[in-house]
Protein backbone atom coordinates (compact mmCIF):
# COMPACT_ATOMS: atom_id res chain seq x y z
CA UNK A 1 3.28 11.82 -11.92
CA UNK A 2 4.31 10.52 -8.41
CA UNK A 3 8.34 11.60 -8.86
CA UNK A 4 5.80 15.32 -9.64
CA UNK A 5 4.87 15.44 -6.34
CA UNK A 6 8.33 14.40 -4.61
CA UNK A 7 10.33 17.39 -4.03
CA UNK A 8 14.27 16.04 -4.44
CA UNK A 9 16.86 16.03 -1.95
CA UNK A 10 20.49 17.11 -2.39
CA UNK A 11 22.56 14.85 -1.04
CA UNK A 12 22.93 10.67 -2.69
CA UNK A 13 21.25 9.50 0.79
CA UNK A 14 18.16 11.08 0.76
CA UNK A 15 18.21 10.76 -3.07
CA UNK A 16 18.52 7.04 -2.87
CA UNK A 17 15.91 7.07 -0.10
CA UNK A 18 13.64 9.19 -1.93
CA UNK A 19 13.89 7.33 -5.07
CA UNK A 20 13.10 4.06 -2.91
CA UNK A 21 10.18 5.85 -1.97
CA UNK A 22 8.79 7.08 -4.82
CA UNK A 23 9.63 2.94 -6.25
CA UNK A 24 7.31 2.36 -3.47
CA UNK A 25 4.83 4.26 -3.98
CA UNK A 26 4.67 3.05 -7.62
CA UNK A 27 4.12 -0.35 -6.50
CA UNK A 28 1.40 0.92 -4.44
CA UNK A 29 -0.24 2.20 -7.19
CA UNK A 30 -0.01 -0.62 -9.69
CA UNK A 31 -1.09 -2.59 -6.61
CA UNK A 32 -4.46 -0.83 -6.50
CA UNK A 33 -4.92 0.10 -9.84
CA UNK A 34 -4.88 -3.98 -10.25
CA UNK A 35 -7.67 -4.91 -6.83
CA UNK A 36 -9.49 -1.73 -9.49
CA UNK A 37 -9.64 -3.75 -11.87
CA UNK A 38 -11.05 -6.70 -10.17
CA UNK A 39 -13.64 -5.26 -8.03
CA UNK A 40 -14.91 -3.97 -11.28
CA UNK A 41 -14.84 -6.70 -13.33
CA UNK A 42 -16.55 -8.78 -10.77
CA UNK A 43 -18.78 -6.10 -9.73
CA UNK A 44 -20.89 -5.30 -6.46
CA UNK A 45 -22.79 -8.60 -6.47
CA UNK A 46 -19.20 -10.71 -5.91
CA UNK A 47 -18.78 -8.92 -3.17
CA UNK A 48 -22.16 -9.38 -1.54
CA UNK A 49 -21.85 -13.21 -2.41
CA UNK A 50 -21.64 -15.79 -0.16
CA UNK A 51 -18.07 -15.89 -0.82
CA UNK A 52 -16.30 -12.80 -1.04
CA UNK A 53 -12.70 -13.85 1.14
CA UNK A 54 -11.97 -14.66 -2.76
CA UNK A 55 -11.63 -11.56 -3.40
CA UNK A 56 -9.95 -10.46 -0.34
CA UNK A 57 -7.51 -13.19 -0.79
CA UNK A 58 -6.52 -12.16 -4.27
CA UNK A 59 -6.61 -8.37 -3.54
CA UNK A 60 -4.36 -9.37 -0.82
CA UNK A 61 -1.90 -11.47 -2.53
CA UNK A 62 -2.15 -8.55 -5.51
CA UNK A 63 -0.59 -5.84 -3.23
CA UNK A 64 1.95 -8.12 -1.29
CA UNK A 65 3.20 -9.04 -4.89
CA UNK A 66 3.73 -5.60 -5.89
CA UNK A 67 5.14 -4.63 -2.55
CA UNK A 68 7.78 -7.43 -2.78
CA UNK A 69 8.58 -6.63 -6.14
CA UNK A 70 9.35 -2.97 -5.70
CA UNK A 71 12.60 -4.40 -3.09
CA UNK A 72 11.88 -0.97 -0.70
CA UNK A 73 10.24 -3.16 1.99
CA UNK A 74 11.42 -4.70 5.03
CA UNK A 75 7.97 -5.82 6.40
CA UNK A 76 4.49 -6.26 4.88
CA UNK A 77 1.21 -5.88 7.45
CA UNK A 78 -1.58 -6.93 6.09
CA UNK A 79 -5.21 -6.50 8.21
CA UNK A 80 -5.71 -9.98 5.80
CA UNK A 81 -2.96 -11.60 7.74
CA UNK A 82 -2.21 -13.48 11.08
CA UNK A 83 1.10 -12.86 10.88
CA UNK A 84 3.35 -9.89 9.40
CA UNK A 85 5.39 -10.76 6.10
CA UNK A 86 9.31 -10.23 7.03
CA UNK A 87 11.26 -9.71 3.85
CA UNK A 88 14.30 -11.74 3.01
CA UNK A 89 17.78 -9.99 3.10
CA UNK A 90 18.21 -10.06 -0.63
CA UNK A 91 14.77 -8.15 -1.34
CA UNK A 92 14.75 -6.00 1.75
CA UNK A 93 14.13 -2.30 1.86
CA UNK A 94 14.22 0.11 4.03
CA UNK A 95 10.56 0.99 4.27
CA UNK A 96 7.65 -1.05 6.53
CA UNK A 97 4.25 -1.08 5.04
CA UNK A 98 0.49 -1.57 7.17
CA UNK A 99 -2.44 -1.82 4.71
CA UNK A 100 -5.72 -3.28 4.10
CA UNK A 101 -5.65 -3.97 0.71
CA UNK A 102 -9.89 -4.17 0.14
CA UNK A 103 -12.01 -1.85 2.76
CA UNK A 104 -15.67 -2.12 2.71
CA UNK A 105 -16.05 -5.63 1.72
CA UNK A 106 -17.44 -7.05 4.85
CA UNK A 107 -20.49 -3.82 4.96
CA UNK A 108 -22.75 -5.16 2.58
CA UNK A 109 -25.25 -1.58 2.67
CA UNK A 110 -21.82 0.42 2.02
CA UNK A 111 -20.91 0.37 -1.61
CA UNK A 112 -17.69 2.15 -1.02
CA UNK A 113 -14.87 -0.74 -1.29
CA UNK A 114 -10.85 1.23 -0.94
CA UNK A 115 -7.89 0.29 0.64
CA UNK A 116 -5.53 2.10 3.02
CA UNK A 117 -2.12 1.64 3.78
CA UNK A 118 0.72 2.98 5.83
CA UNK A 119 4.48 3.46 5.37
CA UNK A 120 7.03 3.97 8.18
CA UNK A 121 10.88 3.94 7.88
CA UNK A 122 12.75 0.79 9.35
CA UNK A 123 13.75 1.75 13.05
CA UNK A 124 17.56 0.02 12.66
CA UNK A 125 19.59 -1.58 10.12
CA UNK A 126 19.33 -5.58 10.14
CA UNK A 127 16.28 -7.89 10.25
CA UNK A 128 12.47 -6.59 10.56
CA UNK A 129 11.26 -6.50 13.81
CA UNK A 130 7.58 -5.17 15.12
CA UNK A 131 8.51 -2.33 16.16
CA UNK A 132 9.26 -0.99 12.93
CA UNK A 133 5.49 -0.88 12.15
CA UNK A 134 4.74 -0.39 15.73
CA UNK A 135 5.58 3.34 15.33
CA UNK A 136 3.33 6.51 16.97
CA UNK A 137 1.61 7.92 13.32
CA UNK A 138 3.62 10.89 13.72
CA UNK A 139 6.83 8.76 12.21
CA UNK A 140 4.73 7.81 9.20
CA UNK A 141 6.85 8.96 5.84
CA UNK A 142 3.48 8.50 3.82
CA UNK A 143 -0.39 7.31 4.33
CA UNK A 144 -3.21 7.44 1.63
CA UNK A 145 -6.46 5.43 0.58
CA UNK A 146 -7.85 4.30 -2.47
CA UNK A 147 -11.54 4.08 -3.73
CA UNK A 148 -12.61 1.73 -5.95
CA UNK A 149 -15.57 2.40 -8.39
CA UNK A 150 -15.86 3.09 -11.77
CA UNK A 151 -12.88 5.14 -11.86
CA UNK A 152 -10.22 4.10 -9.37
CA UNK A 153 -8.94 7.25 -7.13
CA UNK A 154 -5.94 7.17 -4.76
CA UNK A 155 -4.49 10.01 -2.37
CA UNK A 156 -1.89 10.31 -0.37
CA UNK A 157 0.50 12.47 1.91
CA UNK A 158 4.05 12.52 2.41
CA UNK A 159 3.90 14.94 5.10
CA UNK A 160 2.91 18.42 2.17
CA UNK A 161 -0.37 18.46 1.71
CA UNK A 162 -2.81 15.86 -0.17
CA UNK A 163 -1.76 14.63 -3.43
CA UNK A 164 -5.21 12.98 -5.25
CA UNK A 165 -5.48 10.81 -8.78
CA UNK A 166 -7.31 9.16 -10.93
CA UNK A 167 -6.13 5.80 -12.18
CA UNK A 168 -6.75 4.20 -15.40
């Protein structure tokens, strides 16, 4: 469904690059179908417990698996982290990803719980540095949010219009 909503490029660059991307945005989505899963397993009163940095923590470690696995990142920043997550040489991509992997959480009267998350193209070749996430929103290639509930819904934009689904 995602590749569906990619429109191809002709030459093996921005093929590669879009095929990264849409790797990416895969990731993304088996990322959030997964925190989903959890936030409705363990329901609204988890998350109004005395203790709900559990489930931040694993919704957090959930998408920064997923984004590592996909090998299209460079840098990970994560509103759940002190520091950013710089990707080794051997697993780097090209793309820098900002998220906050489990929205709502600390709202108790709001029962909307999502995520939202942010991806920008590396600046330059080489090791991760700040800036590439440090970018005016203008150079983002794609943005979206998620809503969990009883059915999980993402959308997201990759600069045409709003793309929306539901995830099993």
């Amino acid at each position: 469904l995602l590749e569906d909503n990619v429109q191809y490029s002709e030459t093996k660059n921005e093929r590669d690059s879009l095929h990264d991307l849409v790797a990416l945005l895969a990731s993304i989505t088996l990322a959030i179908k997964q925190v989903g899963a959890m936030v409705r397993r363990m329901g609204l009163p988890f998350a109004e417990s005395n203790n709900p940095e559990e489930l931040n923590k694993l919704a957090n470690e959930t998408w920064i698996t997923c984004l590592l696995f996909s090998r299209t990142c460079c840098m990970l920043v994560s509103e759940d982290l002190e520091e950013p997550v710089a990707i080794e040489d051997e697993m780097q991509g090209q793309y820098a990803v900002v998220f906050d992997p489990l929205t709502g959480l600390a709202d108790p009267p709001c029962e909307d719980r999502g995520a939202i998350f942010g991806i920008f193209r590396q600046l330059t070749r080489g090791p991760p540095r700040m800036d590439d996430v440090i970018q005016p929103g203008k150079q983002l290639i794609a943005a979206g949010y998620a809503l969990y509930g009883a059915a999980t819904t993402l959308m997201f934009s990759i600069g045409d219009g709003l793309h929306g689904f539901t995830l099993e």
